[in-house]
C-alpha atoms as a PDB file:
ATOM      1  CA  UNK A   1      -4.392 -10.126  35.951  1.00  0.00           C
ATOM      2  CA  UNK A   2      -6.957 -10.011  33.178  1.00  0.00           C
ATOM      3  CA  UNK A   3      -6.788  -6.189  32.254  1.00  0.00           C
ATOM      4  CA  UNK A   4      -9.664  -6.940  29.509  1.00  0.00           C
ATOM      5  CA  UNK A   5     -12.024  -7.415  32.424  1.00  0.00           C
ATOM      6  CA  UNK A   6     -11.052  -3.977  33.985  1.00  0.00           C
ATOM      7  CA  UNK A   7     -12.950  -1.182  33.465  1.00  0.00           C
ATOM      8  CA  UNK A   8     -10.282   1.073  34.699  1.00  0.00           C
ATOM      9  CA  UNK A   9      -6.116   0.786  34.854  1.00  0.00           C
ATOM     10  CA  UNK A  10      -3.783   3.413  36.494  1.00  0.00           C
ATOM     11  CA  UNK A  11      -2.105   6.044  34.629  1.00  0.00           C
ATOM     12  CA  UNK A  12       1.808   5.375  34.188  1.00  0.00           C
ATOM     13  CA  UNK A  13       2.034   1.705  33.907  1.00  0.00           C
ATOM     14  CA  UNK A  14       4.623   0.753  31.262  1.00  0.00           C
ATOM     15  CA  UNK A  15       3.951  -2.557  28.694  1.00  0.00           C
ATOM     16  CA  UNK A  16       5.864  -3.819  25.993  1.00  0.00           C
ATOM     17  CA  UNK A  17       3.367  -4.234  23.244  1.00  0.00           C
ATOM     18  CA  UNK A  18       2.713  -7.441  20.767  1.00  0.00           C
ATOM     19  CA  UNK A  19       4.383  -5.670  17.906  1.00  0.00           C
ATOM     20  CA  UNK A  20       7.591  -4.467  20.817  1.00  0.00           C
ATOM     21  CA  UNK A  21       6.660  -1.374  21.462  1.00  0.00           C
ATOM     22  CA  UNK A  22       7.398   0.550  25.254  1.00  0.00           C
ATOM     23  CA  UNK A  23       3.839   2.332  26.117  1.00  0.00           C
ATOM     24  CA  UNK A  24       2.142   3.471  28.778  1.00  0.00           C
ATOM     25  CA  UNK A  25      -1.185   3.653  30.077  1.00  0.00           C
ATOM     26  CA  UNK A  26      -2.840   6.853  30.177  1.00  0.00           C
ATOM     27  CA  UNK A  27      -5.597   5.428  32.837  1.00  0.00           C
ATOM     28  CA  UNK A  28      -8.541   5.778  29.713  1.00  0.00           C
ATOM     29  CA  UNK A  29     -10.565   2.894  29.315  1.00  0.00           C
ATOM     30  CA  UNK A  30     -12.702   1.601  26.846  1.00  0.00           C
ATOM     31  CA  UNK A  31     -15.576  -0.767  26.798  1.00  0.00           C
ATOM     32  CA  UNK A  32     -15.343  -2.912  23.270  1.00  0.00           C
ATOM     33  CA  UNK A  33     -19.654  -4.272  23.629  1.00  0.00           C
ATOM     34  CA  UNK A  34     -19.187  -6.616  20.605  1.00  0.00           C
ATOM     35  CA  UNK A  35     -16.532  -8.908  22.498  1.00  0.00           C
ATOM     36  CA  UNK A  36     -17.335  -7.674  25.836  1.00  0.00           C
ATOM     37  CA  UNK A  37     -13.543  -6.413  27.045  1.00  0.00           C
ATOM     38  CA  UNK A  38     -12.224  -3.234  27.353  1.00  0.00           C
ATOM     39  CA  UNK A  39      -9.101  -1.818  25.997  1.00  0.00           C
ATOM     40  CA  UNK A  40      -6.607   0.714  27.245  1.00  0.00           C
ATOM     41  CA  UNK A  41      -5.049   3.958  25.840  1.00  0.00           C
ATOM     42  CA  UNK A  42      -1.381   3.739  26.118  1.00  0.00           C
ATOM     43  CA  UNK A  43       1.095   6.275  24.532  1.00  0.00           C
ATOM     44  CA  UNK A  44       4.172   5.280  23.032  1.00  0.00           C
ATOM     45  CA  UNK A  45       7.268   6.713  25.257  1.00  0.00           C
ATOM     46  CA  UNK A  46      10.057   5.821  22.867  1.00  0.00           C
ATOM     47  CA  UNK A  47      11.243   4.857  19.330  1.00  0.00           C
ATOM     48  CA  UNK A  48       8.920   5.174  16.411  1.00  0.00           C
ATOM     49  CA  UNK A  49       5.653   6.807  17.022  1.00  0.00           C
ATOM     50  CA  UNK A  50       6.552   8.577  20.547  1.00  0.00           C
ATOM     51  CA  UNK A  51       3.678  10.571  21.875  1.00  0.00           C
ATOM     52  CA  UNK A  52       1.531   8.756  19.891  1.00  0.00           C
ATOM     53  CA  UNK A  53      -1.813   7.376  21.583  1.00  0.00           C
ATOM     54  CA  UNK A  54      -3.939   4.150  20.649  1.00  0.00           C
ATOM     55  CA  UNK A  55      -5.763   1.185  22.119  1.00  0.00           C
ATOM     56  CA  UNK A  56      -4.193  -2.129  23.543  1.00  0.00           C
ATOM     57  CA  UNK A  57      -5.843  -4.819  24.874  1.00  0.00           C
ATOM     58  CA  UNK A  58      -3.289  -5.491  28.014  1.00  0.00           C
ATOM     59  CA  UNK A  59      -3.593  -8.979  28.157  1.00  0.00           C
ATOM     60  CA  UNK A  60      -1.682  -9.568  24.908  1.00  0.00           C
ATOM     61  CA  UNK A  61       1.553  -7.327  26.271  1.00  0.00           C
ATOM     62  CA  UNK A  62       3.826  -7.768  28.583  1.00  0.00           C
ATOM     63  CA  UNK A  63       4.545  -5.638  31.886  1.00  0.00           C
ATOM     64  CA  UNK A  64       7.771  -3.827  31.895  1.00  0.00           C
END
């Protein structure tokens, strides 16, 4: 699935980031205009930085 063509993911799907992090979506979505994708909040759910939130493009992690 290309999740930087989605507009919208579900809340409470868990990725391994790029940089091996465990996060999951929060189901917020953004629209990036320059590059014409959109990113997803995730939080992180363990390790360093839990309950922290940022944006991840999808396509570059990997579903847990």
């Amino acid at each position: 699935m290309k999740y930087a063509d989605t507009g919208a993911v579900k809340a409470g799907m868990k990725f391994t980031s790029p940089g091996g992090l465990t996060v999951e979506t929060t189901g917020k979505s953004t629209k990036i205009d320059s590059h014409n994708l959109y990113v997803h909040e995730v939080v992180i759910v363990d390790g360093a930085g839990k309950g922290r939130k940022y944006l991840l493009n999808l396509d570059s992690a990997t579903p847990s």
